[in-house]
Protein backbone atom coordinates (compact mmCIF):
# COMPACT_ATOMS: atom_id res chain seq x y z
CA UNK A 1 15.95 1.28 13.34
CA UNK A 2 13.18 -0.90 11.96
CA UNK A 3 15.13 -3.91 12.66
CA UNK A 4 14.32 -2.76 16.30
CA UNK A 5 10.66 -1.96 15.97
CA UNK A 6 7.25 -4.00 16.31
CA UNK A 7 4.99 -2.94 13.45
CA UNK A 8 1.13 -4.32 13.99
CA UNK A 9 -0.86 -4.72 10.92
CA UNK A 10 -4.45 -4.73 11.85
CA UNK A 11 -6.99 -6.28 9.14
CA UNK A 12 -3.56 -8.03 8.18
CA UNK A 13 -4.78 -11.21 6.27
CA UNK A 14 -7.50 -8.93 4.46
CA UNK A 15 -6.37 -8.37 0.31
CA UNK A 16 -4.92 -4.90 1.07
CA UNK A 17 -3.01 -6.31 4.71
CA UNK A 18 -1.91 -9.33 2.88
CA UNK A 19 0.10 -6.95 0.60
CA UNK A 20 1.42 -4.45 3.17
CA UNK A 21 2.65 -7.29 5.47
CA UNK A 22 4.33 -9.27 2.11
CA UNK A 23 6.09 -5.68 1.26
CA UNK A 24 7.26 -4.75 4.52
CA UNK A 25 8.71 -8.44 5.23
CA UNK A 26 10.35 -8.38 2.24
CA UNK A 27 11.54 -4.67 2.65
CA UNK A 28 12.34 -3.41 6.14
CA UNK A 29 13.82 -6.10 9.26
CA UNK A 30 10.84 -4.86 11.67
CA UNK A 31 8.77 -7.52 13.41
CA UNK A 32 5.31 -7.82 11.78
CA UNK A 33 2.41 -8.74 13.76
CA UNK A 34 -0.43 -10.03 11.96
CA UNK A 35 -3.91 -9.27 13.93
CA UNK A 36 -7.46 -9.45 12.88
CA UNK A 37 -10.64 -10.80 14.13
CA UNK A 38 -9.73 -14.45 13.33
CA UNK A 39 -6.89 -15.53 14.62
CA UNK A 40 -6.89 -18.73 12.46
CA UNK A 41 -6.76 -16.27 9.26
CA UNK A 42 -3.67 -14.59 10.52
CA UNK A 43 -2.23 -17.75 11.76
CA UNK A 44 -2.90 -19.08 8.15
CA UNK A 45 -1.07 -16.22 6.69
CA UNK A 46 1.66 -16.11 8.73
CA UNK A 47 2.32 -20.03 7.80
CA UNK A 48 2.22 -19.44 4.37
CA UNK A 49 4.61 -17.11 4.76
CA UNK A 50 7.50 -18.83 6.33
CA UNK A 51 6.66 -21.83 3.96
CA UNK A 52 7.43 -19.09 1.04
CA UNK A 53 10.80 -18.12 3.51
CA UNK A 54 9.30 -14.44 4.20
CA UNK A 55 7.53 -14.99 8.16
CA UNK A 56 10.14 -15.64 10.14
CA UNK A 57 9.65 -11.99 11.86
CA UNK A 58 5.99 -12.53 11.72
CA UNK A 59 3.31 -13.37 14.41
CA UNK A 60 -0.21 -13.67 14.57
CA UNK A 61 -2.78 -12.48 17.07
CA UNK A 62 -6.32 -11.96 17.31
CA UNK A 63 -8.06 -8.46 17.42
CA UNK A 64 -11.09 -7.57 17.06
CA UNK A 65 -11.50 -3.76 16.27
CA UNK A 66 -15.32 -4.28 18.26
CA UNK A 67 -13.36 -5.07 21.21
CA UNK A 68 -11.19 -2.68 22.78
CA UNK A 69 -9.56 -5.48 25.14
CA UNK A 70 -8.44 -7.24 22.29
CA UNK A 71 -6.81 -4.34 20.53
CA UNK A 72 -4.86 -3.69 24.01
CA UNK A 73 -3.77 -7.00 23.82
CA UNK A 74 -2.63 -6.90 20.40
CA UNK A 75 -0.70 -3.50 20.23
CA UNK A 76 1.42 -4.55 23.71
CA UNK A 77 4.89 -3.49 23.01
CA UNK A 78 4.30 -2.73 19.19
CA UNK A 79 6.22 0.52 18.09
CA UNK A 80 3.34 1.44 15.58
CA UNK A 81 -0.16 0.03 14.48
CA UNK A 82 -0.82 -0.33 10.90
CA UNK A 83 -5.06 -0.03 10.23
CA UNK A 84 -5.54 -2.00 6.85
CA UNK A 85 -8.92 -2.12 7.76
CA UNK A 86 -11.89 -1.47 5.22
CA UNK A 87 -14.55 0.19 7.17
CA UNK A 88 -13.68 3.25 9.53
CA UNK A 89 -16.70 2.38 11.85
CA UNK A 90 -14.42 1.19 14.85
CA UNK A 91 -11.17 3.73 14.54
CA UNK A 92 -12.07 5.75 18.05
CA UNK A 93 -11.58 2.08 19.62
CA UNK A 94 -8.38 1.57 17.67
CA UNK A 95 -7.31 4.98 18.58
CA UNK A 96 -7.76 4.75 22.30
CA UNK A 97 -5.71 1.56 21.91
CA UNK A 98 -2.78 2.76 20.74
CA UNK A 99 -2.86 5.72 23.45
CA UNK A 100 -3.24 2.90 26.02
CA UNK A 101 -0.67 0.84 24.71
CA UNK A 102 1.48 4.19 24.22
CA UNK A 103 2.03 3.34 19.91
CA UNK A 104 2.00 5.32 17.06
CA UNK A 105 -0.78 5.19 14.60
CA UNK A 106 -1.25 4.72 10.52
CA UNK A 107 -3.83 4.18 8.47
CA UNK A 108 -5.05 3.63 4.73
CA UNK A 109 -8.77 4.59 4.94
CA UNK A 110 -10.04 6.61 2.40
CA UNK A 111 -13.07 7.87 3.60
CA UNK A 112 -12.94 11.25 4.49
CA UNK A 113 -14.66 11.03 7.96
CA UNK A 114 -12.41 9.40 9.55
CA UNK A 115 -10.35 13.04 10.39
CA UNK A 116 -13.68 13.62 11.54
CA UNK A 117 -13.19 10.62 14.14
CA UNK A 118 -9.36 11.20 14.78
CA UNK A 119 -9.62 14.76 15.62
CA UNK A 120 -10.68 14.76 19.16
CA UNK A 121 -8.06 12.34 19.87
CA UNK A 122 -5.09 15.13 18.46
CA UNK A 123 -4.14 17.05 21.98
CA UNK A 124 -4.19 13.65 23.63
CA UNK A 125 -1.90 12.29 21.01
CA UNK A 126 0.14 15.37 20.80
CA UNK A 127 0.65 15.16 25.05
CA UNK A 128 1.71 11.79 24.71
CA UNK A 129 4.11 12.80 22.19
CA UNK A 130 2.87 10.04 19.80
CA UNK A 131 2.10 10.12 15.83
CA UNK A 132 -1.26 9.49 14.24
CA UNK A 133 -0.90 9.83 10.60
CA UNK A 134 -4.35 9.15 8.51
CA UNK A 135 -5.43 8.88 4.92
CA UNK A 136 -2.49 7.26 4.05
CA UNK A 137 -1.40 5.16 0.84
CA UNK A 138 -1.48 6.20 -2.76
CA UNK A 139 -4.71 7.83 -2.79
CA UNK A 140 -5.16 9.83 -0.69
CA UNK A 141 -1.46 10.63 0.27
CA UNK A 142 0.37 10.74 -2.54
CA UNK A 143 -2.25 13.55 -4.40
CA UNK A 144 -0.98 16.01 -1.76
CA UNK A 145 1.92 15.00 -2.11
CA UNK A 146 2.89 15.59 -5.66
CA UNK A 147 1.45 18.90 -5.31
CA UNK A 148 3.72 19.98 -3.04
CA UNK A 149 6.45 18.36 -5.13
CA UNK A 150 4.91 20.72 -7.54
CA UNK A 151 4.91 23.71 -5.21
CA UNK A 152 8.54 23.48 -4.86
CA UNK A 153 9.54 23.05 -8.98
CA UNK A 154 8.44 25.99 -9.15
CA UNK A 155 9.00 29.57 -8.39
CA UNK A 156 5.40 30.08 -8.12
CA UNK A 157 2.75 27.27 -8.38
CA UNK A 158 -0.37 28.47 -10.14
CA UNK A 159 -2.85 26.21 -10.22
CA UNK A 160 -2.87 22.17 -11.00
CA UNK A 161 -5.15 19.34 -11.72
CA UNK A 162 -5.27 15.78 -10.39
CA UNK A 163 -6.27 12.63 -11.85
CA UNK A 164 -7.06 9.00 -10.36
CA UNK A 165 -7.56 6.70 -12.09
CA UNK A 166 -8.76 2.67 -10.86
CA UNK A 167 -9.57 -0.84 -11.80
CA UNK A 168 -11.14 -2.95 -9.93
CA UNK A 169 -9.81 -6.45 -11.65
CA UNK A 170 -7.66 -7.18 -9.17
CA UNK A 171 -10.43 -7.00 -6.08
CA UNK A 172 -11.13 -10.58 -4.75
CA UNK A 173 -14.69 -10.31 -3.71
CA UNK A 174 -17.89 -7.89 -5.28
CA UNK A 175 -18.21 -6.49 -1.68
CA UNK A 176 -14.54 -4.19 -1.98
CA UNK A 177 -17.17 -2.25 -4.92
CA UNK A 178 -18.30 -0.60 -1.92
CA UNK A 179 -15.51 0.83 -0.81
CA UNK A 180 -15.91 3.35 -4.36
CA UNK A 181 -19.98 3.36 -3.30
CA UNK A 182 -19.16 4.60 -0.01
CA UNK A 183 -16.53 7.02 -1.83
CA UNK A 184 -19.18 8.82 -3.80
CA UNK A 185 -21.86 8.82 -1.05
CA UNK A 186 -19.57 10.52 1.45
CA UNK A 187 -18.10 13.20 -0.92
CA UNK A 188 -19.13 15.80 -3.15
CA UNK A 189 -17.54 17.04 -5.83
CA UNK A 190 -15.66 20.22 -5.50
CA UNK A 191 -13.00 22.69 -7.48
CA UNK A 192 -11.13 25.36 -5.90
CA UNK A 193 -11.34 28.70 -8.07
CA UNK A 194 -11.69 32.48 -7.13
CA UNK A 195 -10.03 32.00 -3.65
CA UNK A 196 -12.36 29.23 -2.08
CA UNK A 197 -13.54 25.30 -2.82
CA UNK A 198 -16.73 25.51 -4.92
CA UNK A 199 -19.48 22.70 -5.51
CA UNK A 200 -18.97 21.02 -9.18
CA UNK A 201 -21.00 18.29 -10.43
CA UNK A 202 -20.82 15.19 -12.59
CA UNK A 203 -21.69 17.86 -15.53
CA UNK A 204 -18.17 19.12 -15.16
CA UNK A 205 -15.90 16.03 -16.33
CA UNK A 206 -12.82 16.34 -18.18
CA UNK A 207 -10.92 14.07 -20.34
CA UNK A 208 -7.43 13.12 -18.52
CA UNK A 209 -4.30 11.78 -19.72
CA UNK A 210 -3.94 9.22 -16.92
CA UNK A 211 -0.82 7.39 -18.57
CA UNK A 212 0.20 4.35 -20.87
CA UNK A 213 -1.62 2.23 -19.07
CA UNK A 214 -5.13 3.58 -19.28
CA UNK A 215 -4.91 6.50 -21.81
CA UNK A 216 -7.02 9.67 -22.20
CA UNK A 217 -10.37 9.16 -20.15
CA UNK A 218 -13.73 10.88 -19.33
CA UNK A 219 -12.95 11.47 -15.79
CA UNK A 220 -15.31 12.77 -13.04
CA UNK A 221 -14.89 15.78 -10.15
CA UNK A 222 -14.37 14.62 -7.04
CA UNK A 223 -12.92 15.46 -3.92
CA UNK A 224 -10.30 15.08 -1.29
CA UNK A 225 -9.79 16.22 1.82
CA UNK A 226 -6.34 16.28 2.30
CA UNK A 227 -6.12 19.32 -0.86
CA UNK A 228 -8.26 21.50 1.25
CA UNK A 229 -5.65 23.63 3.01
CA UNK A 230 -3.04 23.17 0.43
CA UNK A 231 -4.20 26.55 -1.71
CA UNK A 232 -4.28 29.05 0.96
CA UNK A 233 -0.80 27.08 2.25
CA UNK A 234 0.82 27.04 -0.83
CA UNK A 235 -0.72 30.04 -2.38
CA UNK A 236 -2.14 28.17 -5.56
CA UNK A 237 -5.24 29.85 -7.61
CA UNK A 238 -6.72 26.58 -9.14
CA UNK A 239 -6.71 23.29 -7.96
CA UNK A 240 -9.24 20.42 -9.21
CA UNK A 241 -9.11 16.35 -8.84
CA UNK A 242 -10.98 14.01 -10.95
CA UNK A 243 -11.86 10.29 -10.99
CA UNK A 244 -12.02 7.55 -13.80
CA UNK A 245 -12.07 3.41 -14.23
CA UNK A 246 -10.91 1.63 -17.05
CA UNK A 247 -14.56 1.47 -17.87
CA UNK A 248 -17.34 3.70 -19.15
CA UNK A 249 -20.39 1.58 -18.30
CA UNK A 250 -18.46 1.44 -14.73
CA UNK A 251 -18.25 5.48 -14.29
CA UNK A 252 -21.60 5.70 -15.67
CA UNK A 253 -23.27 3.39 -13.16
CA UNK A 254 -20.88 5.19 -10.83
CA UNK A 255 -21.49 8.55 -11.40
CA UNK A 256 -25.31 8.48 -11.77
CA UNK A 257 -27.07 5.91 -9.89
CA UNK A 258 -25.09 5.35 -6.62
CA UNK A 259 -25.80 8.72 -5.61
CA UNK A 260 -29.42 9.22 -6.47
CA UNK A 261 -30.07 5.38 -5.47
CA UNK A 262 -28.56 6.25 -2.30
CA UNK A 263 -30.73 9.23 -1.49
CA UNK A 264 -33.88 7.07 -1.67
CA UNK A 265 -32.55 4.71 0.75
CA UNK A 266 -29.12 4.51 1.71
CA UNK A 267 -27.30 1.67 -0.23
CA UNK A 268 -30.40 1.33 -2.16
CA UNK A 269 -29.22 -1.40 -5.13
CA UNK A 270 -25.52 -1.44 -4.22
CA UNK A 271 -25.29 -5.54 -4.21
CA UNK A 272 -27.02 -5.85 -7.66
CA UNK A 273 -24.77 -2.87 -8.74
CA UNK A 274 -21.44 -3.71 -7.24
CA UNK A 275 -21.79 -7.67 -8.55
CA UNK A 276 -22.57 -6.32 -11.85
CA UNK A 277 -19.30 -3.88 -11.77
CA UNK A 278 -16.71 -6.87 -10.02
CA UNK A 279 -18.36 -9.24 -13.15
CA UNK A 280 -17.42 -6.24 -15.51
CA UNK A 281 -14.16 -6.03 -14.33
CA UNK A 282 -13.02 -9.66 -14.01
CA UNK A 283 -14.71 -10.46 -17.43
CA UNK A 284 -13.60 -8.02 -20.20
CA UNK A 285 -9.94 -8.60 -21.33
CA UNK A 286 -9.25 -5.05 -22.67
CA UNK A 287 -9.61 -3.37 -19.47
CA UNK A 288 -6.69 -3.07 -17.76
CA UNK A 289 -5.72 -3.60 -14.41
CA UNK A 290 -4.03 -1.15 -11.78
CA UNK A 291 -4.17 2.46 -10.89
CA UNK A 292 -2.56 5.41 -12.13
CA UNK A 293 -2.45 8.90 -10.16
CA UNK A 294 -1.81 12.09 -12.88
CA UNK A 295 -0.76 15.62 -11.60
CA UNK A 296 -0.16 18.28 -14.44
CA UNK A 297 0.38 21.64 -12.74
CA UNK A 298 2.01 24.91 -14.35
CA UNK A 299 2.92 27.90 -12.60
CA UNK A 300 6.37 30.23 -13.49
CA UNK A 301 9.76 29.76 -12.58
CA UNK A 302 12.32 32.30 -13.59
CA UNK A 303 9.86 34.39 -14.92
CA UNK A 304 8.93 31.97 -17.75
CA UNK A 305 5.51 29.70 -17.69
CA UNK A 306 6.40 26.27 -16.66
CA UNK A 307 4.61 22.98 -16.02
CA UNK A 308 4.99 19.86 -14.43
CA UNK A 309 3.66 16.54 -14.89
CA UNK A 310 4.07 13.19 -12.70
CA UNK A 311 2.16 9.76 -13.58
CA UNK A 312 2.44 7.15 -11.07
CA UNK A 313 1.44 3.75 -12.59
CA UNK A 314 1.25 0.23 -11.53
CA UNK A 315 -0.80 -2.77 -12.36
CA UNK A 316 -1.90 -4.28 -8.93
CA UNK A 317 -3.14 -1.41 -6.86
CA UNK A 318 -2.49 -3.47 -3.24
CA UNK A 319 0.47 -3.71 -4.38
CA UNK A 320 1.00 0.01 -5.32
CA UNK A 321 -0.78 0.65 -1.58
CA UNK A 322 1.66 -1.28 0.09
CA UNK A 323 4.70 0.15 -1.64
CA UNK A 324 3.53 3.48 -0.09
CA UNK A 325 3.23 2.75 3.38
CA UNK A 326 7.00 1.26 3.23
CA UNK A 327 8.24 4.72 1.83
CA UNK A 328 6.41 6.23 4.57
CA UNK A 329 7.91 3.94 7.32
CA UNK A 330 11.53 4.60 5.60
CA UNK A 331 11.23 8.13 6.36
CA UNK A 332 9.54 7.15 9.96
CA UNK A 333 12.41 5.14 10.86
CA UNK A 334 15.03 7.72 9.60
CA UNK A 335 13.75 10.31 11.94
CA UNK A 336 12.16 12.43 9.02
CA UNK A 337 9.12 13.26 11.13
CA UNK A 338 11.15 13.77 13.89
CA UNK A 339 8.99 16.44 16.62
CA UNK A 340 5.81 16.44 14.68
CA UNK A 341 3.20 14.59 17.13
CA UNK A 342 -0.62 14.66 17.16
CA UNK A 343 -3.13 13.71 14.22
CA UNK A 344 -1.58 14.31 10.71
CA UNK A 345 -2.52 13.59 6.80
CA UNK A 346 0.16 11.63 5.57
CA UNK A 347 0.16 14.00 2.36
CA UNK A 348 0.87 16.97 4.61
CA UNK A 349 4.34 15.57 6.52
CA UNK A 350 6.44 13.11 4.13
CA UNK A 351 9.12 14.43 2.24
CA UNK A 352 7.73 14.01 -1.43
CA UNK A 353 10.75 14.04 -3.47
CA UNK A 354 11.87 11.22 -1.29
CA UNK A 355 8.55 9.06 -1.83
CA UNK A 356 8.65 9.39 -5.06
CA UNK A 357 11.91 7.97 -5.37
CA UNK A 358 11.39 5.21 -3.25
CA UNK A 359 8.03 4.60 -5.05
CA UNK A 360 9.97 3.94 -8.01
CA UNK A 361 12.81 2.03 -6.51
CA UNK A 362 10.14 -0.50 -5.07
CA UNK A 363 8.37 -1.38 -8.64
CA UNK A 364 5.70 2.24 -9.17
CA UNK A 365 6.22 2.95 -12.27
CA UNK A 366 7.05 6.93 -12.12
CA UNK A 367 7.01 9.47 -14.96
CA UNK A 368 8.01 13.27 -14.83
CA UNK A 369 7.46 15.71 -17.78
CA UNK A 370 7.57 18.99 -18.01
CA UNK A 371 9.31 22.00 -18.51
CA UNK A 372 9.62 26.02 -19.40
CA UNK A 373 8.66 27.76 -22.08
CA UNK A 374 11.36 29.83 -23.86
């Protein structure tokens, strides 16, 4: 039971820990151990948080993700290691941590590398009978998800197309701009059609129905790395994922300049450009704030055509993040990934009929739609 378990959130006092730790006091009975590289941060945290009435199961620590002592130190005795973290730079020290300390692993990076940096680790992992899940949260890990909630609507899934959708008016500082940056540096924009992935290009955008919240949009290809093996898996013809703001001036700085700016020199303009973007976003009213991840697949069941369509919405996107990794740990703790050890995409092992329902149980707004033709 969770009420048992030690859960380490690393980066824990950052925007994105600060929510996970909130949501999983408030939500499960595990201890919560607060680490990062100041100790005074998480001490702070973990303060205001029994003021509020919510840290009485919480504890801070330091850990510095540059120093593999002080990760050792830090994941002593804790069941599983939460990585919050915004930069991927230090996750073989993090990962040799948890091996030494004999913890599971979980993370929320979105940069696509860090499989990349995870893989070597798997047959250790997998001998110590341990769990590293990666690319965790609502996107990635829900995308892959909801196509295989998808797959199993139907009798035969045909082909489907994602949509994500961001504002950046709840980030606290101009720096979290680079996280999208790095996003569009370390990715290229892809499609699968005629049995393989194929190269697409900012040329290719589509307008997307992302949802009440931020309507039809101009969105962009993009790619992600946990939809790779789901067409051969799954047997799906087309699959495509494309990415949007709130914002036009935002995807058009975006979509053209970051990427040619960065092959002149990497991160070539990307203070000038992300302080203009956070300014954007803080400063025009109309924008809304939040995320929103579309899928709108079709396929046939009972030899009809049929589609399906799921929207999940919410106005604070830490928030949204957070909500995630909780449905993850409820199926962690009820023994749903019970036997399955090594390095693992979060997408590919939780049971997505049950996220979604605890998504929208915890405050994610969730829509279905869809149907079959007579």
């Amino acid at each position: 039971m969770l009420s048992s378990k030690t859960i380490a959130v690393l980066g824990g006092y950052g925007q994105a820990g600060r929510s996970v730790v909130r949501h999983l006091l408030d939500e499960t009975d595990a201890r919560i151990r607060i680490c990062g590289r100041r100790q005074d941060r998480a001490e702070a945290l973990r303060v205001d948080l029994q003021r509020t009435g919510a840290g009485e199961r919480a504890t801070a620590c330091r850990a510095d993700a540059a120093d593999p002592n002080s990760l050792r130190e830090a994941f002593t005795d804790a069941d599983l290691v939460i990585v919050t973290l915004n930069t991927v730079s230090h996750t073989e020290n993090i990962a040799r941590a948890c091996l030494d300390a004999d913890c599971d692993y979980f993370d929320i990076h979105d940069p696509p590398d860090v499989v990349d940096m995870l893989s070597p680790f798997a047959s250790r992992v997998a001998d110590a009978g341990r769990l590293f899940v990666t690319q965790g949260g609502l996107a990635p890990g829900m995308p892959a998800a909801l196509v295989r909630l998808a797959e199993s609507s139907c009798d035969r899934l045909l082909g489907c197309r994602l949509g994500l959708a961001l504002s950046l008016k709840t980030a606290e500082r101009y720096e979290q701009v680079y996280d999208v940056f790095d996003f569009i540096v370390r990715t290229r924009p892809v499609a699968y059609k005629g049995g393989a992935w194929q190269e697409a290009s900012f040329r290719d955008r589509q307008s997307i129905d992302f949802g009440e919240r931020f309507g039809t949009r101009q969105a962009f290809p993009i790619d992600m790395i946990e939809l790779h093996a789901l067409p051969e898996q799954l047997g799906i013809e087309e699959m495509s994922i494309y990415g949007g703001s709130p914002n036009w001036l935002v995807d058009y700085l975006t979509s053209r300049l970051i990427g040619g700016l960065h092959k002149i020199r990497p991160r070539l303009g990307w203070p000038t450009l992300a302080r203009l973007i956070f300014w954007m976003a803080k400063r025009m009213p109309n924008e809304p704030s939040g995320c929103s991840t579309v899928l709108d697949a079709w396929g046939k069941k009972d030899g009809r055509d049929c589609t399906c369509r799921w929207v999940l919405d919410h106005e604070d996107n830490y928030f949204a993040t957070a909500v995630t990794v909780t449905a993850f740990l409820n199926q962690y703790d009820s023994g749903t990934f019970e036997g399955i050890t090594g390095v693992r995409l979060m997408g590919h092992i939780i049971d997505p009929e049950r996220s979604v329902r605890d998504l929208r149980s915890m405050g994610v707004a969730v829509l279905q739609g869809g149907g079959s033709d007579d």
